[in-house]
N, C-alpha and C. Protein backbone atom coordinates (compact mmCIF):
# COMPACT_ATOMS: atom_id res chain seq x y z
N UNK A 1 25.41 -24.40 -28.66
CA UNK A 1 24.03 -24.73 -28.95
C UNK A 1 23.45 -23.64 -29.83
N UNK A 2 22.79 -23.59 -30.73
CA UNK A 2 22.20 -23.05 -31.87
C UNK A 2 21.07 -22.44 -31.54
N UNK A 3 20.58 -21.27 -31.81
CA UNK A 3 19.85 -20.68 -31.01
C UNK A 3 18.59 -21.15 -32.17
N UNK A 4 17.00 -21.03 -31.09
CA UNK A 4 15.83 -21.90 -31.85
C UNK A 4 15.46 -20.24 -32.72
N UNK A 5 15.47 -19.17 -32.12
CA UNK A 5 14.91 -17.95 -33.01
C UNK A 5 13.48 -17.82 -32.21
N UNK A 6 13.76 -18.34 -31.38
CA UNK A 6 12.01 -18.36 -30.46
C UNK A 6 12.19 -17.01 -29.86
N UNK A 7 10.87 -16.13 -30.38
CA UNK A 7 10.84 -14.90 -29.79
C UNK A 7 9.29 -14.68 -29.15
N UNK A 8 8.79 -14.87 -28.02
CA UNK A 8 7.53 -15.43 -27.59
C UNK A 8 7.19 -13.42 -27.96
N UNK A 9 5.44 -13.81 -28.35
CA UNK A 9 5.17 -12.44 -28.01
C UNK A 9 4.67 -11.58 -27.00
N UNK A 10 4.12 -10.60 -27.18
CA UNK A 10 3.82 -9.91 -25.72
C UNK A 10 3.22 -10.40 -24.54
N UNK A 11 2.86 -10.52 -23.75
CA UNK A 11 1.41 -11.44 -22.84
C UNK A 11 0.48 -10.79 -23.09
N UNK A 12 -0.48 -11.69 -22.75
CA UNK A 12 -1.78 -11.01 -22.97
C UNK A 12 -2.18 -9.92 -21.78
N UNK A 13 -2.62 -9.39 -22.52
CA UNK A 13 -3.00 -7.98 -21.36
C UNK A 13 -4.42 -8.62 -20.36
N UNK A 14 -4.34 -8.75 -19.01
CA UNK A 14 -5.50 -8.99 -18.30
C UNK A 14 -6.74 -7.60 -18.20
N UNK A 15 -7.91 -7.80 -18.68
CA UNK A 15 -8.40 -6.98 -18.86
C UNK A 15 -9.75 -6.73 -17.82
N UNK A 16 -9.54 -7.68 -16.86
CA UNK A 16 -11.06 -7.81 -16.06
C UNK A 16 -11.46 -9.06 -16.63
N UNK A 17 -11.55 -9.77 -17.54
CA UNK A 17 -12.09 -11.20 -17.80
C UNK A 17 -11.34 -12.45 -18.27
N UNK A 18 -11.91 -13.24 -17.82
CA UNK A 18 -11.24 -13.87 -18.63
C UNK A 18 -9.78 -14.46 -17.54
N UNK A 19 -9.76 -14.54 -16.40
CA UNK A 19 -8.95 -14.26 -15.74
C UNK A 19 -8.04 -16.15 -15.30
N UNK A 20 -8.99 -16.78 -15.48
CA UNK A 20 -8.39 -18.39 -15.40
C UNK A 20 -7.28 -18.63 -17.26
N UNK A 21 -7.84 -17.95 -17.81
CA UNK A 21 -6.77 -17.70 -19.36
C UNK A 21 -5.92 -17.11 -19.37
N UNK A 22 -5.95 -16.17 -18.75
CA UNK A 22 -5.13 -15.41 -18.44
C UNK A 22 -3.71 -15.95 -17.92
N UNK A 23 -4.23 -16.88 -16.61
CA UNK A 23 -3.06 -17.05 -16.02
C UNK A 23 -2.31 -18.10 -16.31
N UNK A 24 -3.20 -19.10 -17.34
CA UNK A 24 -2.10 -20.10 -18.10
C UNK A 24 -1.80 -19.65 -19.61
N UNK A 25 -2.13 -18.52 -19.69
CA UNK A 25 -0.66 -17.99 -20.98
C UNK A 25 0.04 -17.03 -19.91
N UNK A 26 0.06 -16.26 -18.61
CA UNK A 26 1.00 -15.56 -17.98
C UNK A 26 1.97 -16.71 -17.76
N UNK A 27 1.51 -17.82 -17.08
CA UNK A 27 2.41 -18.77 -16.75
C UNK A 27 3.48 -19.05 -18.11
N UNK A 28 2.85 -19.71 -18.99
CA UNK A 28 3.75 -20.10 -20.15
C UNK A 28 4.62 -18.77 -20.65
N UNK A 29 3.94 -17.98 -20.85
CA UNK A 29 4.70 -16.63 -21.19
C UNK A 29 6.03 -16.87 -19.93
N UNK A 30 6.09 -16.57 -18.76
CA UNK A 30 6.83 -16.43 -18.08
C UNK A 30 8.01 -17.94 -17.68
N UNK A 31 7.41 -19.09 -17.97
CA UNK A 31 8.04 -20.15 -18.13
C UNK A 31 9.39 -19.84 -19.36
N UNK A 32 8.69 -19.17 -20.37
CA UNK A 32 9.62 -19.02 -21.60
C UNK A 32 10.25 -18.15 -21.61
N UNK A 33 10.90 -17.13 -20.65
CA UNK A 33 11.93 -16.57 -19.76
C UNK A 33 12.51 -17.14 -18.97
N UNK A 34 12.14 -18.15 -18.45
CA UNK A 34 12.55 -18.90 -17.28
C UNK A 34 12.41 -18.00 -15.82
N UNK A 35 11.37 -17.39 -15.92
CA UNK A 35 11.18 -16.58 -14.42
C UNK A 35 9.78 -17.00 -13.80
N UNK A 36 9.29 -18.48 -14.19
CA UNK A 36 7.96 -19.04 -13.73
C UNK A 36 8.63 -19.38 -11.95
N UNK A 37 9.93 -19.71 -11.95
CA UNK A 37 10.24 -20.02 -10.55
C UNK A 37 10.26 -19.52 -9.52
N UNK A 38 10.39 -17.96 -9.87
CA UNK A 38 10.34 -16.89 -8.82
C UNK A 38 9.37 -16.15 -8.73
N UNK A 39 8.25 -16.39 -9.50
CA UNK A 39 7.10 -15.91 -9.47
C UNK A 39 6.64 -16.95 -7.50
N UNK A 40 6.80 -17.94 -7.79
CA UNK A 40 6.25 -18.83 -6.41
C UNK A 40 7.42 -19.21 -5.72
N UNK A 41 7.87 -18.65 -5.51
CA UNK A 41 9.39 -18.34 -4.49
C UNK A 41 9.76 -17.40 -4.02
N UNK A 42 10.15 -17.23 -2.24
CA UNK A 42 10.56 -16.17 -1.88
C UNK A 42 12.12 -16.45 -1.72
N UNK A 43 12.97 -17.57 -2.68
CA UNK A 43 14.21 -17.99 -2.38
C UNK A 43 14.97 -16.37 -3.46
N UNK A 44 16.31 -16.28 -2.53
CA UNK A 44 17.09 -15.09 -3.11
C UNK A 44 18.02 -15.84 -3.53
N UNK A 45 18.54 -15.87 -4.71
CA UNK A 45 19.78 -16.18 -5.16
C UNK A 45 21.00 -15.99 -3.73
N UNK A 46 22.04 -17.19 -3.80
CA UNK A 46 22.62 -17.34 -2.77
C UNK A 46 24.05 -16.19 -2.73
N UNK A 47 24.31 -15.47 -1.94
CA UNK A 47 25.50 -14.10 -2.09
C UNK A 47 26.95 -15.12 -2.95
N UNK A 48 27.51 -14.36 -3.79
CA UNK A 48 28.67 -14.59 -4.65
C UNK A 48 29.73 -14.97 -2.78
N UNK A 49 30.61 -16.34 -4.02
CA UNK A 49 31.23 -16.65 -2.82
C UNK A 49 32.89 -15.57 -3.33
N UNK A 50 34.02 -15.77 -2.43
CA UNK A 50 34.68 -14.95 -2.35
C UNK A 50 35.54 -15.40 -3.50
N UNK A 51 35.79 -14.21 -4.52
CA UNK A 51 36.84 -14.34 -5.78
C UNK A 51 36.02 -15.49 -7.07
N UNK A 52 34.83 -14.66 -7.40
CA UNK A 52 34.00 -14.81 -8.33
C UNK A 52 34.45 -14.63 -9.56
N UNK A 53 34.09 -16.08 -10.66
CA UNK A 53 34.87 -15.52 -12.25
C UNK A 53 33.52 -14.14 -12.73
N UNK A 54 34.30 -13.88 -13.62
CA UNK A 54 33.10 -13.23 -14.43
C UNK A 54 31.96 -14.08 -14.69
N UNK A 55 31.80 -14.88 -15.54
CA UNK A 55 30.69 -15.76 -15.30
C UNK A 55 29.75 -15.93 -14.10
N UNK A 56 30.41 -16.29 -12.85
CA UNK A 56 29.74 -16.26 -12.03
C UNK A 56 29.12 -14.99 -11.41
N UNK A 57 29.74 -13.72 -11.92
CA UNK A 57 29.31 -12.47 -11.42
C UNK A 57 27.82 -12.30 -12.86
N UNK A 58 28.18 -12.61 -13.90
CA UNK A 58 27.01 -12.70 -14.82
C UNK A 58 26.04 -13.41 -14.32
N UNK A 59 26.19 -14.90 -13.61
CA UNK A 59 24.97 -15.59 -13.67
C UNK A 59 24.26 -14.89 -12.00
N UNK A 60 24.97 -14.52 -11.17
CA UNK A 60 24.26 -14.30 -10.30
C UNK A 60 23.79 -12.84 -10.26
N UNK A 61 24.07 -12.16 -11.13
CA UNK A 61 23.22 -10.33 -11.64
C UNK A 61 22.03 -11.30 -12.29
N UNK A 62 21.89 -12.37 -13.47
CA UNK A 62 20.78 -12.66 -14.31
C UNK A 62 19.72 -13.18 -13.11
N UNK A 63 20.20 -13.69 -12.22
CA UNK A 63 19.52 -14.34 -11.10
C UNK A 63 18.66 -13.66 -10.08
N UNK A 64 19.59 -12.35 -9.56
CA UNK A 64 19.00 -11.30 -8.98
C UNK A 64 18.16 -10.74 -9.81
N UNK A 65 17.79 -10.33 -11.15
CA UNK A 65 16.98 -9.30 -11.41
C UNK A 65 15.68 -10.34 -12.14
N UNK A 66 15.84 -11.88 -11.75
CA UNK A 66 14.70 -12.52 -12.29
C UNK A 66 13.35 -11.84 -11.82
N UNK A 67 13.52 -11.93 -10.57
CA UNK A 67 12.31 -11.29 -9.81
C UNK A 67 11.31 -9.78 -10.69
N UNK A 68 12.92 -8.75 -10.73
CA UNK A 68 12.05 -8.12 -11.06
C UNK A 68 11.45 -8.53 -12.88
N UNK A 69 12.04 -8.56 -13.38
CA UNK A 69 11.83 -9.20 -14.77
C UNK A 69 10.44 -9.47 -14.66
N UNK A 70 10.33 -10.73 -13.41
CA UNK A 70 8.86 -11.23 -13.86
C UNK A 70 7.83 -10.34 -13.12
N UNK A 71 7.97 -9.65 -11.75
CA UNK A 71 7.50 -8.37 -11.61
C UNK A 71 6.88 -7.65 -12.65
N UNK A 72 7.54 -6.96 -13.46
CA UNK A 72 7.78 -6.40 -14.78
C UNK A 72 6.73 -7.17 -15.68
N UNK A 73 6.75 -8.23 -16.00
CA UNK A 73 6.23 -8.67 -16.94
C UNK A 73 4.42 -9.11 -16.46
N UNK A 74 4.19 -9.61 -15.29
CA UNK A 74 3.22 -9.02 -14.57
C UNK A 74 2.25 -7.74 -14.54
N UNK A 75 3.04 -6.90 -14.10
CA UNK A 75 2.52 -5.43 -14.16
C UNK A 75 2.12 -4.90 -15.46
N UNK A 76 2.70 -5.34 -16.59
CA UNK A 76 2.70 -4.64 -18.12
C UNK A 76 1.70 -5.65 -18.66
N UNK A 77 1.17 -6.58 -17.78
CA UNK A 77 0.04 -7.48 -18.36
C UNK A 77 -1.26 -6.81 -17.73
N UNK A 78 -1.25 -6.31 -16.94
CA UNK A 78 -2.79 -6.04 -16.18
C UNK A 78 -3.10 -4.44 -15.90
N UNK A 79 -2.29 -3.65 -16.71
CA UNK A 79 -2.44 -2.43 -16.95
C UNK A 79 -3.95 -1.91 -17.27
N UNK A 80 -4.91 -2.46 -18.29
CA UNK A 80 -5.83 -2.21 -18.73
C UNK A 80 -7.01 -2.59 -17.64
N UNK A 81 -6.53 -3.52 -17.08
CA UNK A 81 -7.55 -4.24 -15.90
C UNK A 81 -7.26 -3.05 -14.23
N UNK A 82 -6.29 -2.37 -14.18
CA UNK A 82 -5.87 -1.53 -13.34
C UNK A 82 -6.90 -0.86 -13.09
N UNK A 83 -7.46 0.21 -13.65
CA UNK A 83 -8.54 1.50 -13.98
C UNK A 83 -9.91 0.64 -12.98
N UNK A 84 -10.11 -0.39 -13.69
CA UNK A 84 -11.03 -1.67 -12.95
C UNK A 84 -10.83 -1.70 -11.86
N UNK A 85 -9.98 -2.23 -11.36
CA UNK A 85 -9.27 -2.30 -10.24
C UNK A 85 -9.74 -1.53 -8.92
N UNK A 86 -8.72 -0.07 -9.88
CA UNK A 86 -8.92 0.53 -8.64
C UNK A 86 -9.97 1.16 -8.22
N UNK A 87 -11.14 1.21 -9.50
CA UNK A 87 -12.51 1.81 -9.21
C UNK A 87 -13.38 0.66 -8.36
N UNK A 88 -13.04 -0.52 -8.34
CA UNK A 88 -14.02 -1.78 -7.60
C UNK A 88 -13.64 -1.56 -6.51
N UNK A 89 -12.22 -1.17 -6.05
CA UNK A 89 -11.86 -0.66 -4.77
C UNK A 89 -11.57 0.45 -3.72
N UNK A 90 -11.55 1.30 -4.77
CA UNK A 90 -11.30 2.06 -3.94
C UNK A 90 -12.37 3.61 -4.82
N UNK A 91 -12.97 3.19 -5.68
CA UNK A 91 -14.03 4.41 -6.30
C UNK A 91 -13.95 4.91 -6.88
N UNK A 92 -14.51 5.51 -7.55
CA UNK A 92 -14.27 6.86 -8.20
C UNK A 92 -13.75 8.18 -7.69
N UNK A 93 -13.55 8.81 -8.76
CA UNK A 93 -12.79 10.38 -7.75
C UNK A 93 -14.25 10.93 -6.77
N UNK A 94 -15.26 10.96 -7.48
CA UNK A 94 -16.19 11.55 -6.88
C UNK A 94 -16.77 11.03 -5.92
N UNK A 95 -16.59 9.41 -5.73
CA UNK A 95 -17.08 8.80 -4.67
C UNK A 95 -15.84 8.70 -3.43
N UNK A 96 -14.95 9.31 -4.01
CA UNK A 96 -13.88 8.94 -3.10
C UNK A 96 -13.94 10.54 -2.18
N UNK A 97 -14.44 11.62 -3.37
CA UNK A 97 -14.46 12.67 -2.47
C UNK A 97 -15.24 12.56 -1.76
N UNK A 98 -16.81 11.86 -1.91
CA UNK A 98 -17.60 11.96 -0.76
C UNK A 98 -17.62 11.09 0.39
N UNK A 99 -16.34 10.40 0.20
CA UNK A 99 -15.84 9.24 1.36
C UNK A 99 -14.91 10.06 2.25
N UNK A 100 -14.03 11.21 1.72
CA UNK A 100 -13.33 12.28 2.65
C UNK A 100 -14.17 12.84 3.09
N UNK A 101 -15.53 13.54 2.50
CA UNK A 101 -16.21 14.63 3.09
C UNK A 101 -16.85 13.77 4.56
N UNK A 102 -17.55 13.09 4.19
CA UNK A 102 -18.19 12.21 5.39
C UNK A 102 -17.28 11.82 6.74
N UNK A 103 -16.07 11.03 6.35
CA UNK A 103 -14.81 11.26 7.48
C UNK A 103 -14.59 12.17 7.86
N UNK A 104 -14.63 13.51 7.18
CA UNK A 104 -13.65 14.80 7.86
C UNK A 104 -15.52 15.21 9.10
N UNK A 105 -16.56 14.91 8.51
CA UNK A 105 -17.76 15.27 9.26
C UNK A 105 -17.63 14.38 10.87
N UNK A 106 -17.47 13.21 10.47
CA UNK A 106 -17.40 12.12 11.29
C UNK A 106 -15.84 12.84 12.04
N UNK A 107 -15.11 13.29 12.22
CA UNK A 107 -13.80 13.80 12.73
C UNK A 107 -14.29 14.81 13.65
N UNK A 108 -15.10 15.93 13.17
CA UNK A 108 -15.32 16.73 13.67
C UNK A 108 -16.57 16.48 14.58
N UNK A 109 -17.00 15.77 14.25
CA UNK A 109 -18.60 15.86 15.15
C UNK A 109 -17.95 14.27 16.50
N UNK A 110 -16.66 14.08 16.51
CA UNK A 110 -16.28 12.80 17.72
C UNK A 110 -16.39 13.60 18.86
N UNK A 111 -17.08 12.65 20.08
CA UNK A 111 -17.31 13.20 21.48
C UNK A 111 -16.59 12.13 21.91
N UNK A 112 -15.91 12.08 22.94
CA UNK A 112 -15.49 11.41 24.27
C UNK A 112 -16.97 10.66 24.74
N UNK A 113 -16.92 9.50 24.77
CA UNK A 113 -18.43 9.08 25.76
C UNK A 113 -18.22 9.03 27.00
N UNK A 114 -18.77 9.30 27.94
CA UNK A 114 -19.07 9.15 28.99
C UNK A 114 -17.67 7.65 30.18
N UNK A 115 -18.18 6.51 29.16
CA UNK A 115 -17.95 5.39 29.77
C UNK A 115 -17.14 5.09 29.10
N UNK A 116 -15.92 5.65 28.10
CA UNK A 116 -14.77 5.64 27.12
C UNK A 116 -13.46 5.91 27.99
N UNK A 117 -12.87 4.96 27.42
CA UNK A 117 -10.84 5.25 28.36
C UNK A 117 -10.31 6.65 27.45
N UNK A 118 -9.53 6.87 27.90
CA UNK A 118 -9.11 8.23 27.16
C UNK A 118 -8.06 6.76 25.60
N UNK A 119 -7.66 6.44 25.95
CA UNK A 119 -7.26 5.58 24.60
C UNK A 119 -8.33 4.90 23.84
N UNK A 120 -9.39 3.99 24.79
CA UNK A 120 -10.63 3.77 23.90
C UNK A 120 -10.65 4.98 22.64
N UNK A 121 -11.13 6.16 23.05
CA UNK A 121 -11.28 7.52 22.48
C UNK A 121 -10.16 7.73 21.74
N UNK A 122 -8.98 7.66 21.73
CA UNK A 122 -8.00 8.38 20.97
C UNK A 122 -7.68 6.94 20.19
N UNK A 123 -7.99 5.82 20.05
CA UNK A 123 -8.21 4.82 19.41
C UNK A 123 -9.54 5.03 18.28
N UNK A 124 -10.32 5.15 18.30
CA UNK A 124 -11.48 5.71 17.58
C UNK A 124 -10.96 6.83 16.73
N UNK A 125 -10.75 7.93 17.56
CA UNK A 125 -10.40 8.77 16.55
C UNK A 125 -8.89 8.59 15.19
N UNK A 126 -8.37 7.90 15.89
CA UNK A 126 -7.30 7.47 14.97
C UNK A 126 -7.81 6.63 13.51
N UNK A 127 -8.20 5.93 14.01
CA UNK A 127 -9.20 4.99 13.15
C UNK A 127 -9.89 6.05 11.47
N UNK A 128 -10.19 6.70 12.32
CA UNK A 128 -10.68 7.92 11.28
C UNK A 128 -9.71 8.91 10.76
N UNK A 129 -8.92 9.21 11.58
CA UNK A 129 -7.97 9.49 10.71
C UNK A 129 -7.03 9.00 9.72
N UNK A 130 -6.70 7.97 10.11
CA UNK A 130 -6.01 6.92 9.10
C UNK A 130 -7.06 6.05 7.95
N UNK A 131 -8.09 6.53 8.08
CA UNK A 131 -9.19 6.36 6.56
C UNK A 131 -9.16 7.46 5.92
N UNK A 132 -9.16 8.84 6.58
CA UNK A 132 -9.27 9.70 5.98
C UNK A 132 -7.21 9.90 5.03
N UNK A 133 -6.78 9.55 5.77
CA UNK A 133 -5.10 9.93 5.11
C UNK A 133 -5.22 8.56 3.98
N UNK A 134 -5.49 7.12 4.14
CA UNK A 134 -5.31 6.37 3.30
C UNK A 134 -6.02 6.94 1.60
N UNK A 135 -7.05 7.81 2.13
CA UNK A 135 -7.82 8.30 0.83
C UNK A 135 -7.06 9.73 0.27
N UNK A 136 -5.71 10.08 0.68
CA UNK A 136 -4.26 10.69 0.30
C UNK A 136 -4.48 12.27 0.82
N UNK A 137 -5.63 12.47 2.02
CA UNK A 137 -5.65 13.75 2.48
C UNK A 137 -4.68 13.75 3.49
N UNK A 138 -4.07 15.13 3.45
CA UNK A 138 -3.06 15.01 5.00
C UNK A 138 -3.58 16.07 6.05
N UNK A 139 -3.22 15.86 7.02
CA UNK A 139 -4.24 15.52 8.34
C UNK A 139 -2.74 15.33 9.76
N UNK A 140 -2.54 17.19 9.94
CA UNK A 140 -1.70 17.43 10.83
C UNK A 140 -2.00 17.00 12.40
N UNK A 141 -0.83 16.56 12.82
CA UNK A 141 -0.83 16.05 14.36
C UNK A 141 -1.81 17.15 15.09
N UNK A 142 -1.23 18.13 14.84
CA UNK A 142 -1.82 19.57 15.37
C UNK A 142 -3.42 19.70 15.59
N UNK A 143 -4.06 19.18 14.26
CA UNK A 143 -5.63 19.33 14.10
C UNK A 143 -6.10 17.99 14.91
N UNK A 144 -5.65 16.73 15.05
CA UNK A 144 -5.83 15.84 15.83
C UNK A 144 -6.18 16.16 17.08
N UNK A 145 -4.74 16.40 17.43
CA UNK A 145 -4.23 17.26 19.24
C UNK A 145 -5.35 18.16 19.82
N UNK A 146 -5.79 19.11 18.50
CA UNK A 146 -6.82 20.02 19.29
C UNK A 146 -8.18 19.39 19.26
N UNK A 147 -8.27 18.13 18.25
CA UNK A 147 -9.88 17.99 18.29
C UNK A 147 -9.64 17.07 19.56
N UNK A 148 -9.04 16.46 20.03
CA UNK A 148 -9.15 15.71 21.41
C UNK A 148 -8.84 16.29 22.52
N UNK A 149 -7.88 17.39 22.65
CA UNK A 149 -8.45 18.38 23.42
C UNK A 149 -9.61 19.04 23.75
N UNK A 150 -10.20 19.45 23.09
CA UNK A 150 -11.35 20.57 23.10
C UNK A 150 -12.86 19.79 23.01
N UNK A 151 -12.56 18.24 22.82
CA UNK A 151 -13.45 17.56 22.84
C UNK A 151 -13.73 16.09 23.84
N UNK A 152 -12.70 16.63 24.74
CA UNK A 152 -12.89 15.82 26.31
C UNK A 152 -14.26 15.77 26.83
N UNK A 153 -13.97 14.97 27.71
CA UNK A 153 -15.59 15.36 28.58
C UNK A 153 -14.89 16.81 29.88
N UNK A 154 -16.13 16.68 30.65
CA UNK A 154 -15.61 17.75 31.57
C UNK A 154 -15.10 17.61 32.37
N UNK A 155 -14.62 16.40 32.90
CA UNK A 155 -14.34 15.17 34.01
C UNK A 155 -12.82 15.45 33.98
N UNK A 156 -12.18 15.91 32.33
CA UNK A 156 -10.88 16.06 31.98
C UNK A 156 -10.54 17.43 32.20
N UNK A 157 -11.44 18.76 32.31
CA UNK A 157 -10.81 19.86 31.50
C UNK A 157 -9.99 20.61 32.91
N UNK A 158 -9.80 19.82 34.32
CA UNK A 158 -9.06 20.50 34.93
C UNK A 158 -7.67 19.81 34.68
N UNK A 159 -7.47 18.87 34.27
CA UNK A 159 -6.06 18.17 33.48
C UNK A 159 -6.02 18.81 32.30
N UNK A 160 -6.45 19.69 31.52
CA UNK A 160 -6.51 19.94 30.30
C UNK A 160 -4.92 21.18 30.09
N UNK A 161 -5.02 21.97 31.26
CA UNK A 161 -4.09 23.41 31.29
C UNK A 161 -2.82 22.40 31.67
N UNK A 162 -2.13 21.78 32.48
CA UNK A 162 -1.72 20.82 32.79
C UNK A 162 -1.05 20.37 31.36
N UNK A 163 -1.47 19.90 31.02
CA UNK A 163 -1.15 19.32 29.99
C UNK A 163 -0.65 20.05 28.94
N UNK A 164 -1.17 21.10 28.78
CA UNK A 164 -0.60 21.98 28.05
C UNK A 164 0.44 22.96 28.47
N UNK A 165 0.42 22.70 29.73
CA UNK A 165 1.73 23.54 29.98
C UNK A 165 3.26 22.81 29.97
N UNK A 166 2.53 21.28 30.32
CA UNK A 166 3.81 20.80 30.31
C UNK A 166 4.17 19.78 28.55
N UNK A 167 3.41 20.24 28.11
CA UNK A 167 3.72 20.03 26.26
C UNK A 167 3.34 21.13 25.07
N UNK A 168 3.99 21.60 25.02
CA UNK A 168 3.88 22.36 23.22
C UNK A 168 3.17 21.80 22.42
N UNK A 169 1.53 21.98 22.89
CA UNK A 169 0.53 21.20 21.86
C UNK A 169 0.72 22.03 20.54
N UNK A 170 1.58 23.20 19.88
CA UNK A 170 1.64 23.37 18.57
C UNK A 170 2.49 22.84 17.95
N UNK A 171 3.22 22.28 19.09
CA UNK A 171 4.55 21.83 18.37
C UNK A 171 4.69 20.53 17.51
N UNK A 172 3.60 20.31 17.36
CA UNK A 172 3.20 18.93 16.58
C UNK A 172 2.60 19.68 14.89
N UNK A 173 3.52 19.11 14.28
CA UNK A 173 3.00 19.76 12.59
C UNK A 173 1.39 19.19 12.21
């Protein structure tokens, strides 16, 4: 068969608008690779059966890396729309610092209430810690360990030595 010389060009870059256009030239773009199928499929090409020709070791490598291909061709479309992205979600640097500062305040100022399970409480505080690490600060077992220590009620602090004797509260990084 004679090849047509069809060389489709780049996709269009998604830029924040425009986003229903977008996805019927991504589609056609990706149709004209033939990787529109695995874009809406979680099917894996089926494992090579035993004593594969070459051919068949060719078509099932072209098969495996469709995915990423159209992966690939995806990602290199919405680059410019990225920056967008991640500022609608997740902020700016400066708003993102004052989203750590406020957590690390909120960390330090947690009390045990009164009418709280000791997991209620170490549920809460987790909570805050894992906002504060998702925003890429790290945040040792160690500094955890002692703020829930030292911030029991008083109901706890004759279990408190106890506890520490029978665990190496530094021993947590």
């Amino acid at each position: 068969m004679a090849s047509s010389g069809f060389s489709p060009a780049t996709p269009l870059v998604f830029n924040g608008e425009g986003y229903h256009i977008w996805v019927v030239k991504m589609k056609t773009y990706l149709q004209a690779f033939d990787l529109w199928e695995v874009v809406n499929s979680d099917v894996e090409p089926k494992p090579l059966r035993a004593n594969p020709t070459v051919a068949q070791i060719r078509q099932h490598a072209d098969e495996k890396t469709k995915r990423h291909k159209a992966m690939s061709c995806i990602q290199n479309s919405v680059s410019d729309a990225w920056d967008k992205l991640n500022e609608e979600f997740q902020g700016t640097e400066r708003t993102r610092q004052q989203q750590l500062l406020n957590l690390r305040r909120d960390f330090e100022n947690l009390k045990m209430k009164e009418e709280e399970t000791v997991k209620q409480y170490s549920d809460r505080i987790m909570a805050v810690v894992n906002s504060i690490r998702l925003l890429g600060e790290q945040f040792s077992k160690a500094r955890i360990v002692e703020n829930v220590v030292s911030t029991l009620p008083q109901r706890y602090e004759a279990k408190i030595p106890s506890l520490e004797d029978s665990r190496d509260l530094t021993a947590y990084p």
